[in-house]
Structures are given as structure tokens and as C-alpha cells.
Protein backbone atom coordinates (compact mmCIF):
# COMPACT_ATOMS: atom_id res chain seq x y z
CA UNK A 1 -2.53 -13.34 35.15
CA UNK A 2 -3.18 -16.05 36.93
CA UNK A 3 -5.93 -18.87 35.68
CA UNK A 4 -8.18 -18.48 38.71
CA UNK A 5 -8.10 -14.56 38.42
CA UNK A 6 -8.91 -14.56 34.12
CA UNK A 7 -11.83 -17.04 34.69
CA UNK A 8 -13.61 -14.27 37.29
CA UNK A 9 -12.87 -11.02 34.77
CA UNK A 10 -14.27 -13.50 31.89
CA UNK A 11 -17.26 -14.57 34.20
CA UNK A 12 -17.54 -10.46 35.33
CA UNK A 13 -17.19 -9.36 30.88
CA UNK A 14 -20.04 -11.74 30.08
CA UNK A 15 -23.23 -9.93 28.83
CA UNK A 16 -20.88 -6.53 28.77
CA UNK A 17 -18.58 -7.45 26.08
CA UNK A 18 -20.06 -4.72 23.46
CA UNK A 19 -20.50 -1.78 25.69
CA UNK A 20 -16.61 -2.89 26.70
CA UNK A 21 -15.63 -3.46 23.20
CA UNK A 22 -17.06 0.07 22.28
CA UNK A 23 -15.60 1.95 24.65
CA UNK A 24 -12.05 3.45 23.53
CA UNK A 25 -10.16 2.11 26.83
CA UNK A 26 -12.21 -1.31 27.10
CA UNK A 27 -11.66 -2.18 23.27
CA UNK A 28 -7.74 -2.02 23.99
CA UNK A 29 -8.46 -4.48 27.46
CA UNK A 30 -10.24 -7.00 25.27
CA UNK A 31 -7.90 -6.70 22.48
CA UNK A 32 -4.62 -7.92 25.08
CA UNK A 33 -6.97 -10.83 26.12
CA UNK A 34 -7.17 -11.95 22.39
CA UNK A 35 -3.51 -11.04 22.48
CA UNK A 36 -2.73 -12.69 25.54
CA UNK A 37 -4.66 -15.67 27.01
CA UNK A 38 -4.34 -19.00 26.82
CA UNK A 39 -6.89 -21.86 26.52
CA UNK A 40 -10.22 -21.77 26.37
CA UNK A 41 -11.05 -19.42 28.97
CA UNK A 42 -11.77 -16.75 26.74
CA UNK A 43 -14.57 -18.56 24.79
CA UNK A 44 -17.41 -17.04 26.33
CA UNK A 45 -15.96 -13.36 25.49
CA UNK A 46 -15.39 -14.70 21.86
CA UNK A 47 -18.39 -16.07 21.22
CA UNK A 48 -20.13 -13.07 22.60
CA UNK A 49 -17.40 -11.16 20.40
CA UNK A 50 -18.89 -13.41 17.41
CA UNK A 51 -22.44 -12.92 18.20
CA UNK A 52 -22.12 -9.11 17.91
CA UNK A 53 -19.31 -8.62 15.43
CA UNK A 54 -21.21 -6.59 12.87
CA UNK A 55 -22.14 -3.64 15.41
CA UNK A 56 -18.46 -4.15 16.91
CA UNK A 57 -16.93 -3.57 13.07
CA UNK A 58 -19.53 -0.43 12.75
CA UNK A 59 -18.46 1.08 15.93
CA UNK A 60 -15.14 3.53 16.38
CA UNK A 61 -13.86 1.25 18.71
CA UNK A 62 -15.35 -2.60 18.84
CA UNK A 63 -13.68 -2.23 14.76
CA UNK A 64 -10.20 -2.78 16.68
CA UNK A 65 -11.47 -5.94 18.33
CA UNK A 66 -13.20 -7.91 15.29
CA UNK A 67 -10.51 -6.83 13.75
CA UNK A 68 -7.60 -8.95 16.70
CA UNK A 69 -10.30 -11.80 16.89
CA UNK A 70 -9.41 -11.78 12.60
CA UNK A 71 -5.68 -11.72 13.31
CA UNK A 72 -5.05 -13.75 16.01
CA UNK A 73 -7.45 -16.55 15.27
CA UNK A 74 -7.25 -17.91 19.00
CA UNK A 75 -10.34 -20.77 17.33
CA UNK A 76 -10.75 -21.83 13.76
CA UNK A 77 -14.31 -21.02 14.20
CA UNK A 78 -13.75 -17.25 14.50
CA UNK A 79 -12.43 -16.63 11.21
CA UNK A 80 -14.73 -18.92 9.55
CA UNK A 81 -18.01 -16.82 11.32
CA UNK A 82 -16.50 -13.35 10.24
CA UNK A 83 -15.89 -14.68 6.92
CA UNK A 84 -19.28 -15.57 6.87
CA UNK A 85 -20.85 -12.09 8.11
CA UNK A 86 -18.07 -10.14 5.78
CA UNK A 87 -19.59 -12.66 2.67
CA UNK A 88 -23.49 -11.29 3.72
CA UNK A 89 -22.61 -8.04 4.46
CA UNK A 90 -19.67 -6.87 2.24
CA UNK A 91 -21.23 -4.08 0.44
CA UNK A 92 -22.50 -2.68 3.91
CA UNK A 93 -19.62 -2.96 5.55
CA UNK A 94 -17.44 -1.47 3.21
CA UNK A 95 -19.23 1.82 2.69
CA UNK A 96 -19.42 1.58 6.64
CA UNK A 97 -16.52 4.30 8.17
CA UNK A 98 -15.60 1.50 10.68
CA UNK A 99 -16.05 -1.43 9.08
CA UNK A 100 -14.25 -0.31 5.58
CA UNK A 101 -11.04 -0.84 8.10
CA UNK A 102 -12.19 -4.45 8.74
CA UNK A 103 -13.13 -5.92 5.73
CA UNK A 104 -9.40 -3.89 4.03
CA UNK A 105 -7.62 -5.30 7.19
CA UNK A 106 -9.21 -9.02 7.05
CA UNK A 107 -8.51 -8.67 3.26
CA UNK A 108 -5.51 -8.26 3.86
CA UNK A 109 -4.52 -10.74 6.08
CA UNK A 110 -6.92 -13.02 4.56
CA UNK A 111 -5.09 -16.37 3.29
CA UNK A 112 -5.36 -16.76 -0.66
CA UNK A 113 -8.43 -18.58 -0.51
CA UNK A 114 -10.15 -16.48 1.86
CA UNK A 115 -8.94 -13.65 -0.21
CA UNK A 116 -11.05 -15.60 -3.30
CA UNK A 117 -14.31 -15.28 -0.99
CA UNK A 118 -13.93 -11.79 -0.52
CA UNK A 119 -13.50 -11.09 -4.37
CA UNK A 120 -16.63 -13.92 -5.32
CA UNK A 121 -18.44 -11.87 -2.65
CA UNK A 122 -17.45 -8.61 -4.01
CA UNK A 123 -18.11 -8.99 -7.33
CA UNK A 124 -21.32 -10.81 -6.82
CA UNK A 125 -23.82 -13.33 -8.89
CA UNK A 126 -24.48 -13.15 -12.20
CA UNK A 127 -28.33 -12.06 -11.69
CA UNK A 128 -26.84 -9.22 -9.25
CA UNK A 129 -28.56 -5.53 -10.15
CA UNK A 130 -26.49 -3.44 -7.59
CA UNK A 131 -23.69 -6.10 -6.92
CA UNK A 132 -21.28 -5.45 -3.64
CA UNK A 133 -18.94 -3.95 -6.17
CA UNK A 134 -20.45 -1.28 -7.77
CA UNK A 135 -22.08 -0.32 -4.70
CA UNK A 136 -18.76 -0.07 -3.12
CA UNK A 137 -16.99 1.41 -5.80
CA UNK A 138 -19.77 4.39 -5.60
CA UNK A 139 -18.64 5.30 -1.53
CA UNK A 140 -15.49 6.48 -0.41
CA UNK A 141 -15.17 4.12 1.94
CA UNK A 142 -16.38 1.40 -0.06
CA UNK A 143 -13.99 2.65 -3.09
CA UNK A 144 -10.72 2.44 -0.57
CA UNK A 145 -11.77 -1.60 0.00
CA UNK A 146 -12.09 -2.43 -3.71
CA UNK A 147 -8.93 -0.52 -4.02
CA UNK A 148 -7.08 -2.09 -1.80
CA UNK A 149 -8.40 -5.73 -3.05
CA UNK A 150 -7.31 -5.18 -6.54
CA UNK A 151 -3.58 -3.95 -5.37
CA UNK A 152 -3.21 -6.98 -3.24
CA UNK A 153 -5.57 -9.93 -4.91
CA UNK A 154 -3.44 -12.57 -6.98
CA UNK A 155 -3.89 -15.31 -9.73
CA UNK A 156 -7.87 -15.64 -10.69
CA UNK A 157 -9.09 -13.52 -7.90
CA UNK A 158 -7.56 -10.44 -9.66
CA UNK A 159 -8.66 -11.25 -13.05
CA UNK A 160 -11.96 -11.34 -12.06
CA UNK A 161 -12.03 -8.48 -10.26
CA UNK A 162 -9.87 -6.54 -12.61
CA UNK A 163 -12.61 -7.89 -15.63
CA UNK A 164 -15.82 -6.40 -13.54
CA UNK A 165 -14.33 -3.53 -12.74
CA UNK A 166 -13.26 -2.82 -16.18
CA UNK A 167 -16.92 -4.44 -17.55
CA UNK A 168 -18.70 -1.69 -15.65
CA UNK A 169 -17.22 1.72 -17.14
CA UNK A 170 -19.89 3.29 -15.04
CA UNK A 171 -17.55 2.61 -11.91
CA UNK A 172 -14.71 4.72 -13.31
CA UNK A 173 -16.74 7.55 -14.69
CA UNK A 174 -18.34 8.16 -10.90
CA UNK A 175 -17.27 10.40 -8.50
CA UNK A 176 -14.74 8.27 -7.28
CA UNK A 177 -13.73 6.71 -10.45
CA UNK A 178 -10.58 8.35 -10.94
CA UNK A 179 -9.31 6.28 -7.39
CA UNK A 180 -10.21 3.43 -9.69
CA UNK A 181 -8.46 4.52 -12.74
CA UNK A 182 -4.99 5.18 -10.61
CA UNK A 183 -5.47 1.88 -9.34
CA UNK A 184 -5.76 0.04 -12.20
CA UNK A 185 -2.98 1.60 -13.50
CA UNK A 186 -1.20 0.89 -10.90
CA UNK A 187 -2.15 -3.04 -11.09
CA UNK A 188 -0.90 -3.19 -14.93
CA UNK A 189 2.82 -2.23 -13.78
């Protein structure tokens, strides 16, 4: 598409990027412009992507597009702003239907110190009562992300998740506990 013609449908998207990125044809049209255009012109729709990402990852739809703007990383900034709302938020948005699939998917193509956050994040402070862990251990969505994070997490990441899931025998005695177990098993092969 021609520069001229992408700066109008940018201009025309402004202000409408969430009802677009929510609804199941205009998620896939935002998702080829992430895929797709060059430059800058697609700033505003990013930044407006940014500004919104948490009901975008909650929604059926808008998940698919947080989850290109991860991916594709058309601006450093991007990543380092979802990062930032999947470090606050982790324990929501795992036990979330929608946003389980973007935290496991950003997890996953997370780089190895990104991948470090997510764990740190996961497993929580020190002082934590209900750290992001055992609340997401407890949900079946939330149990498929801490899953998934201890088959693929490496090097110190892993031991320390591996440690506090194994610290809090709780976890694996809950309803979804025996996911846990398998997994753990699975990690010690």
C-alpha cells in the first residue's frame, strides 16, 4: 500500500483502535499492519495499541494483537511497556482466559532475560502473602502459564521457580496440582 494511502487508514484507526482490535475481522487487519508496514507510520496505532493493551490481552480478539505487537517488535519501546504491564499484572493476566495466551506466548518468545522478569514476577517478593504464583497455580488458566514457564525457563530462572513451586506443597495438593506434579516430572528428565 502505498505511503500516502497507510497514513489516511492510520489517521481514519486513531481513537478506534480497541473496538477494531476487538472485533474478530479488525484484530486480523491490525495484526497485517504490525506484520506489514514500514516506518513510523504506524506509531499512533501502536501507541494507542500500548495504551490499551491490558483490555486488548483480556478480550477474545485484541489477545491476537498484543500478542503481534510482542512478536514483531516494530519499536523497542513496545516490548519494554508490555513487559512492564505483564510484571504488574501477571497473576491477573494469567488466570485471565485471554490473556493466559499472552503472557504463555510472550513467555515464550521472551529473550532469556525477559524470560528472568517473568519468573522474578511470578514468583514474587519475599513479604508476598498470595504471590503471582500460587495464585496462578490455583486457576486453570493461570496453572497452564506456570506450566509452560517451568518446561521452557533455563539456568537460574528455573531453579527458582522449580524451588517455589516445590517450597509451597500447597500448590501440588490443589485442584490443579497434579498438572504441576506431571510437569515437574517432566522438568527432572
Amino acid at each position: 500500500m502505498p505511503q500516502l494511502q497507510l497514513q489516511t487508514v492510520v489517521a481514519e484507526l486513531r481513537g478506534k483502535v480497541v473496538e477494531l482490535g476487538c472485533d474478530l475481522h479488525g484484530c486480523r487487519v491490525l495484526q497485517r499492519m504490525v506484520e506489514t508496514c514500514e516506518g513510523d507510520v504506524l506509531d499512533p496505532v501502536l501507541d494507542e495499541v500500548l495504551d490499551n493493551a491490558e483490555a486488548l490481552c483480556e478480550s477474545q480478539n485484541g489477545n491476537f494483537v498484543v500478542q503481534f505487537v510482542w512478536l514483531f517488535e516494530r519499536r523497542r519501546k513496545d516490548r519494554a511497556s508490555l513487559m512492564s504491564l505483564f510484571e504488574s499484572r501477571l497473576a491477573h493476566l494469567s488466570c485471565n482466559k485471554y490473556g493466559s495466551n499472552v503472557v504463555e506466548r510472550a513467555f515464550t518468545f521472551g529473550s532469556g532475560v525477559e524470560q528472568e522478569r517473568f519468573v522474578r514476577a511470578m514468583v514474587g517478593s519475599p513479604g508476598d502473602v498470595h504471590p503471582p504464583l500460587v495464585v496462578a497455580a490455583c486457576h486453570a488458566y493461570g496453572n497452564f502459564v506456570v506450566r509452560r514457564m517451568l518446561e521452557l525457563s533455563t539456568g537460574i530462572a528455573r531453579r527458582a521457580l522449580l524451588y517455589h513451586v516445590e517450597r509451597r506443597s500447597g500448590l501440588l495438593a490443589g485442584p490443579y496440582g497434579r498438572f504441576l506434579v506431571a510437569a515437574l516430572e517432566g522438568t527432572s528428565k
